[in-house]
Protein backbone atom coordinates (compact mmCIF):
# COMPACT_ATOMS: atom_id res chain seq x y z
CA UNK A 1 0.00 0.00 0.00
CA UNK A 2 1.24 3.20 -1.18
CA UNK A 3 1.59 6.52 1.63
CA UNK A 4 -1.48 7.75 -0.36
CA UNK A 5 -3.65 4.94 -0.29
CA UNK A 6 -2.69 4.55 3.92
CA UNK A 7 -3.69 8.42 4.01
CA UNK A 8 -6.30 8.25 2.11
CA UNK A 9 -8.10 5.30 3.77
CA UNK A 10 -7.57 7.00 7.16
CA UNK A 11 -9.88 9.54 6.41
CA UNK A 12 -13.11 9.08 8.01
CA UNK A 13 -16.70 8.83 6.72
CA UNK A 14 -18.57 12.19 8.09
CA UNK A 15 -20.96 9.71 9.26
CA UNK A 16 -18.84 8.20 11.83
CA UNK A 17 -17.28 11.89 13.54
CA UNK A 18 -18.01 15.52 13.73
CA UNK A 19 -17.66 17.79 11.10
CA UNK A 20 -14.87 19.53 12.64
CA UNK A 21 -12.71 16.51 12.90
CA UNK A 22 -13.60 15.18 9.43
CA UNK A 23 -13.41 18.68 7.70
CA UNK A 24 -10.13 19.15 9.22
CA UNK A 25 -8.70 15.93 7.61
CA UNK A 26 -9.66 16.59 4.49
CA UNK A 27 -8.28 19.82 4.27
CA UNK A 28 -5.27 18.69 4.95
CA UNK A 29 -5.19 15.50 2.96
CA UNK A 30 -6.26 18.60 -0.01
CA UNK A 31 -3.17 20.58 1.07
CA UNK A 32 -1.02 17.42 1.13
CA UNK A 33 -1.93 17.68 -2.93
CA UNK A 34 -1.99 21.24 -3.40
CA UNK A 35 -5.93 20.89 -4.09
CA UNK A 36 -7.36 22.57 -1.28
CA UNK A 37 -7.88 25.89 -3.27
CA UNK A 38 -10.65 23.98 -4.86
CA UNK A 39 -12.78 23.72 -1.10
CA UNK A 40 -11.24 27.32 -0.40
CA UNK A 41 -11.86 29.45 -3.01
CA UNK A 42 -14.05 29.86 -6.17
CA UNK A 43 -11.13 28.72 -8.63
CA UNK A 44 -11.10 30.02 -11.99
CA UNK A 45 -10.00 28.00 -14.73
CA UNK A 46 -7.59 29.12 -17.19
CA UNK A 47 -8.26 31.07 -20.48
CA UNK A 48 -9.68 28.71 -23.11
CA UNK A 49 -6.62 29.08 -25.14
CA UNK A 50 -4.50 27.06 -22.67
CA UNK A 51 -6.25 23.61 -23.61
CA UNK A 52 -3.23 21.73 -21.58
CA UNK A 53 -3.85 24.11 -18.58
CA UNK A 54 -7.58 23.52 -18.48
CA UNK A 55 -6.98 19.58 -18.69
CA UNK A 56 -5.23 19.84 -15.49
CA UNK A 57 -7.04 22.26 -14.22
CA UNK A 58 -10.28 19.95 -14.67
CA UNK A 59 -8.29 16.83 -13.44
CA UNK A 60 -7.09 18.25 -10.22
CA UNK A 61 -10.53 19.53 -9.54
CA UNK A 62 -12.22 16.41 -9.97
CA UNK A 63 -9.68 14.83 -7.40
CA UNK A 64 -10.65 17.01 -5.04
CA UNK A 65 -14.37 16.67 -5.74
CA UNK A 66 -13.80 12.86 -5.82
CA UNK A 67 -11.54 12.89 -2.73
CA UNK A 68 -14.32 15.31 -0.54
CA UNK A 69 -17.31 13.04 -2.22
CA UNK A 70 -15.72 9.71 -0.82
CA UNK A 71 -15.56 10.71 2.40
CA UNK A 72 -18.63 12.35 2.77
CA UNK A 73 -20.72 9.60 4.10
CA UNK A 74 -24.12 8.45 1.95
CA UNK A 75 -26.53 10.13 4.03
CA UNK A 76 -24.36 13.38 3.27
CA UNK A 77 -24.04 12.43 -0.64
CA UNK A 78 -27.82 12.02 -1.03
CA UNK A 79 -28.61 15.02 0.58
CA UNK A 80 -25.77 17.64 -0.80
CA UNK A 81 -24.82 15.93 -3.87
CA UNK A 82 -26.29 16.61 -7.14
CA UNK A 83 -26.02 16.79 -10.83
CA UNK A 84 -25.41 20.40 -10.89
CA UNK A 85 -22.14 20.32 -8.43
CA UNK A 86 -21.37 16.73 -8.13
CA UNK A 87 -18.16 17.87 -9.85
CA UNK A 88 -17.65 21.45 -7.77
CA UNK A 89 -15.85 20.72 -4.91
CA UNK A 90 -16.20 24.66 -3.61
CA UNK A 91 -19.74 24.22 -4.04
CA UNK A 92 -19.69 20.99 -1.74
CA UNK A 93 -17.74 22.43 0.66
CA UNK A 94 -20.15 25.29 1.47
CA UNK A 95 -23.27 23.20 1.77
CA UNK A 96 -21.88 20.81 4.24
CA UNK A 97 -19.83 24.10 5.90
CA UNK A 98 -23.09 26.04 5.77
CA UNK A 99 -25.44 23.04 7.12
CA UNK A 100 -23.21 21.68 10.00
CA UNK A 101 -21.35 25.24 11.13
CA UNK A 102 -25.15 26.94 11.26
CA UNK A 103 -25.93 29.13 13.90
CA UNK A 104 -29.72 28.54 14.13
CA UNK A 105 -31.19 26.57 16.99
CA UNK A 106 -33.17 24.26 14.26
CA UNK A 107 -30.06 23.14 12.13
CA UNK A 108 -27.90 22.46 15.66
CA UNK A 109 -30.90 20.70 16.77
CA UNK A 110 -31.28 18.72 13.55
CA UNK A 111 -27.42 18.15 12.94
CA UNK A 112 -27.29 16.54 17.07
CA UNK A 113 -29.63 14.60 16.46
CA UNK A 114 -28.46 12.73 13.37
CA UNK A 115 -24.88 12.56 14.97
């Protein structure tokens, strides 16, 4: 087993910690591949002239999407996960920031209980 396979496996489904834990472990598995500016920041791709550029561009943001996706947990993929950003790893990011960092009463209420 390669260092990235061992890392990658010791990841852990969001279903089995807290967000905090598991959103702390990806971003760092992300850094460890210079892909976290995918979860971080609404990354442009390059100009449309730079067909090599873009190839990698898309490449290394589907890692990330697949890498955030995997470790997600089902229960998290069936609710967050669509057609529309199933490839968007920024977009992912926010909804499960957004829905388990909420302030409300009704989403802490709602996120304890399914923990």
């Amino acid at each position: 087993m390669t260092s990235e396979q061992s890392t990658r496996y010791s990841i852990p489904s969001l279903s089995n910690t807290t967000f905090a834990t598991w959103k702390t472990q990806v971003l760092v598995y992300c850094m460890e591949y210079k892909l976290d500016d995918f979860l971080l920041k609404d990354t442009e791709p390059p100009p449309a002239a730079e067909v090599d550029k873009i190839e990698v561009f898309e490449s290394r943001r589907k890692k990330a999407a697949g890498i955030f996706t995997r470790c997600m947990g089902q229960t998290n993929k069936n609710r967050f996960v669509n057609n529309n950003n199933w490839r968007n790893p920024r977009k992912l990011w926010l909804l499960l920031s957004n829905h388990y960092e909420s302030k409300a009463a009704d989403n802490q209420a709602k996120v304890y209980q399914a923990f």
